[in-house]
C-alpha atoms as a PDB file:
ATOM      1  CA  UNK A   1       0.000   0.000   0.000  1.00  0.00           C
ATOM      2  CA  UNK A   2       1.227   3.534  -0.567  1.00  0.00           C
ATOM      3  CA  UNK A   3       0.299   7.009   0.180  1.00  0.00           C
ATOM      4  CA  UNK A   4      -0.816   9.151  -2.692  1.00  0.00           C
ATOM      5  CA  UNK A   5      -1.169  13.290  -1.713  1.00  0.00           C
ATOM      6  CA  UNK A   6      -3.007  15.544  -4.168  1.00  0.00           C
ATOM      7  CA  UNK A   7      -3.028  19.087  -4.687  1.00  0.00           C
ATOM      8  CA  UNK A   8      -6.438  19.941  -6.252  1.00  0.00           C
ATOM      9  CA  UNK A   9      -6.251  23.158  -7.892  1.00  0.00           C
ATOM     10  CA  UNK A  10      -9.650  24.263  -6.427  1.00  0.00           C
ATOM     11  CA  UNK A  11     -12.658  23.274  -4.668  1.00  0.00           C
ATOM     12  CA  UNK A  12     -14.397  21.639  -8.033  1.00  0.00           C
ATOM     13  CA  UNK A  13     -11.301  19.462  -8.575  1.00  0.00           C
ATOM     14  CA  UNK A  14     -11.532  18.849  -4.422  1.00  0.00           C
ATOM     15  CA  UNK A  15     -15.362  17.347  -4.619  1.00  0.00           C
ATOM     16  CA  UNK A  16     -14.827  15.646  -8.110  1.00  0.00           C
ATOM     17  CA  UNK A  17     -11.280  13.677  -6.804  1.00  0.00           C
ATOM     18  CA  UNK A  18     -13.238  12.999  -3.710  1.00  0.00           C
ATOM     19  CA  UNK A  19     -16.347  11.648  -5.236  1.00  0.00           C
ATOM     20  CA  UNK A  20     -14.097   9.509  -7.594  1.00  0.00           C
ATOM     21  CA  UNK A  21     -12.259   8.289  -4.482  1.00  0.00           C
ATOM     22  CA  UNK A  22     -15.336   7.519  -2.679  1.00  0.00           C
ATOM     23  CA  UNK A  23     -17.001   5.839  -5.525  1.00  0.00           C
ATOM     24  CA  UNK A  24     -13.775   3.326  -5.464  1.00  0.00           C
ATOM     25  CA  UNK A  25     -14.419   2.655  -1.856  1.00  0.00           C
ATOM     26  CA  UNK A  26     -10.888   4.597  -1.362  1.00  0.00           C
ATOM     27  CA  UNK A  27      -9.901   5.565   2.526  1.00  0.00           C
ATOM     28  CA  UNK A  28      -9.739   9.894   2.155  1.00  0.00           C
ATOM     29  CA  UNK A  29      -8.356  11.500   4.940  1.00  0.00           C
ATOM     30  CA  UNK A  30      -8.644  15.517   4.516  1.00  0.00           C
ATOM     31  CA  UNK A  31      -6.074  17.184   6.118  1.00  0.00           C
ATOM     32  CA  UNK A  32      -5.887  21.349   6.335  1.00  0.00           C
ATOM     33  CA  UNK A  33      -2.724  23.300   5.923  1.00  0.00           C
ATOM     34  CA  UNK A  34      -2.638  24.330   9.407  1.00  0.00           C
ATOM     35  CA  UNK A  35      -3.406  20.714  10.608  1.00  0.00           C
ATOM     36  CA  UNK A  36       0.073  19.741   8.958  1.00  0.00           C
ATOM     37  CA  UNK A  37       1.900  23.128   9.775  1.00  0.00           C
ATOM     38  CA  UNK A  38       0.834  22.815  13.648  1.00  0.00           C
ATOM     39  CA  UNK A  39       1.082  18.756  13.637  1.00  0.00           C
ATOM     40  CA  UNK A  40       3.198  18.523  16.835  1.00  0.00           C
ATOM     41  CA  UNK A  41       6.621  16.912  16.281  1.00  0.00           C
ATOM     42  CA  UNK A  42       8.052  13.966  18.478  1.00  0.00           C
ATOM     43  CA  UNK A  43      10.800  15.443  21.562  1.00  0.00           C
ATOM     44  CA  UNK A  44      13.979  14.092  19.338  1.00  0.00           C
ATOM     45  CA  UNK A  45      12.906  15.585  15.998  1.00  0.00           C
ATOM     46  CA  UNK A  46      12.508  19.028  17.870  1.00  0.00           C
ATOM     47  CA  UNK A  47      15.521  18.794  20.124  1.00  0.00           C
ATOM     48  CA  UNK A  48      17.482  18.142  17.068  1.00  0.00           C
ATOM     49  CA  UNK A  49      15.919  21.005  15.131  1.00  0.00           C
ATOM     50  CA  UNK A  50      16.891  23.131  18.208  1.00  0.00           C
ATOM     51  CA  UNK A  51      20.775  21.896  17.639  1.00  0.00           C
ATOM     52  CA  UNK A  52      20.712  22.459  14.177  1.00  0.00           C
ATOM     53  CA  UNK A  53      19.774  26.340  14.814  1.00  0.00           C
ATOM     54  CA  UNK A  54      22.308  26.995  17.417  1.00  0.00           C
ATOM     55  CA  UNK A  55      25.151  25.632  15.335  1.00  0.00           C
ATOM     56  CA  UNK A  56      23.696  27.326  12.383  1.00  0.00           C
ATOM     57  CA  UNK A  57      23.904  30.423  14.488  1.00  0.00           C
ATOM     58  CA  UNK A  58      27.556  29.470  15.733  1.00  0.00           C
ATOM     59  CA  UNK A  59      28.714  28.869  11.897  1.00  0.00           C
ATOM     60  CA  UNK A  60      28.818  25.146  13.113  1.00  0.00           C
ATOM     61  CA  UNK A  61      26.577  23.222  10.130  1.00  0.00           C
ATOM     62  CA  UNK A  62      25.850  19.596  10.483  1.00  0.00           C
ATOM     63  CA  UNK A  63      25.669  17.948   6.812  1.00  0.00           C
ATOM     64  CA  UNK A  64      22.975  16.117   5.845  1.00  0.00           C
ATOM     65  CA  UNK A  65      24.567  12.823   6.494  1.00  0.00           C
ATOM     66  CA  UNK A  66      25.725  13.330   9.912  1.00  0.00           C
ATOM     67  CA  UNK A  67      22.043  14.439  10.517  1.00  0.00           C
ATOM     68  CA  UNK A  68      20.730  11.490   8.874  1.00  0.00           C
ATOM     69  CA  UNK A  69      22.705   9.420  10.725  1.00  0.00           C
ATOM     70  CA  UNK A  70      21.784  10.958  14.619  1.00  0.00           C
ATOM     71  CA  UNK A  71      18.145  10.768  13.675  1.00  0.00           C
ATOM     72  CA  UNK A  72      18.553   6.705  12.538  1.00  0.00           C
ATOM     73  CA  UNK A  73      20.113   6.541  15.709  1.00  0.00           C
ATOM     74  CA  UNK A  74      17.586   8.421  17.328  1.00  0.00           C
ATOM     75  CA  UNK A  75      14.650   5.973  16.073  1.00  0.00           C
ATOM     76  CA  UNK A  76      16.866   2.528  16.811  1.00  0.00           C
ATOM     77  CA  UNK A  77      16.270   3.418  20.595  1.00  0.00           C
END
């Protein structure tokens, strides 16, 4: 199974890719902007955000890999 997100261009493309959906018996969850933007974030993702800021303030960058790399460890525990 996979996860398919759509960006209707307006409300009539909203009811008719819903009403297709529907008529296929297809699970639609509806999720607002500010649902996603104020989705609360688990402790580790937002203590490393917090890191990442205050080297980036410091002129201390993590690369991508090294940040990739704390966060597998991160979700191992």
């Amino acid at each position: 199974m996979e996860t398919l997100v759509i960006h209707p261009e307006d409300a009539e493309q909203s009811k008719t890719i819903k009403a297709i959906l529907k008529a296929l018996k297809v699970k639609v969850e509806v999720l607002s902007e500010a649902s996603i933007v104020n989705e609360e974030m688990p402790g580790y993702v937002t203590k490393l955000m917090n890191k990442a800021l205050e080297e980036a303030d410091q002129n201390q960058i993590t690369s991508h890999e090294d940040f990739m790399t704390e966060v597998k460890t991160k979700l191992k525990k």
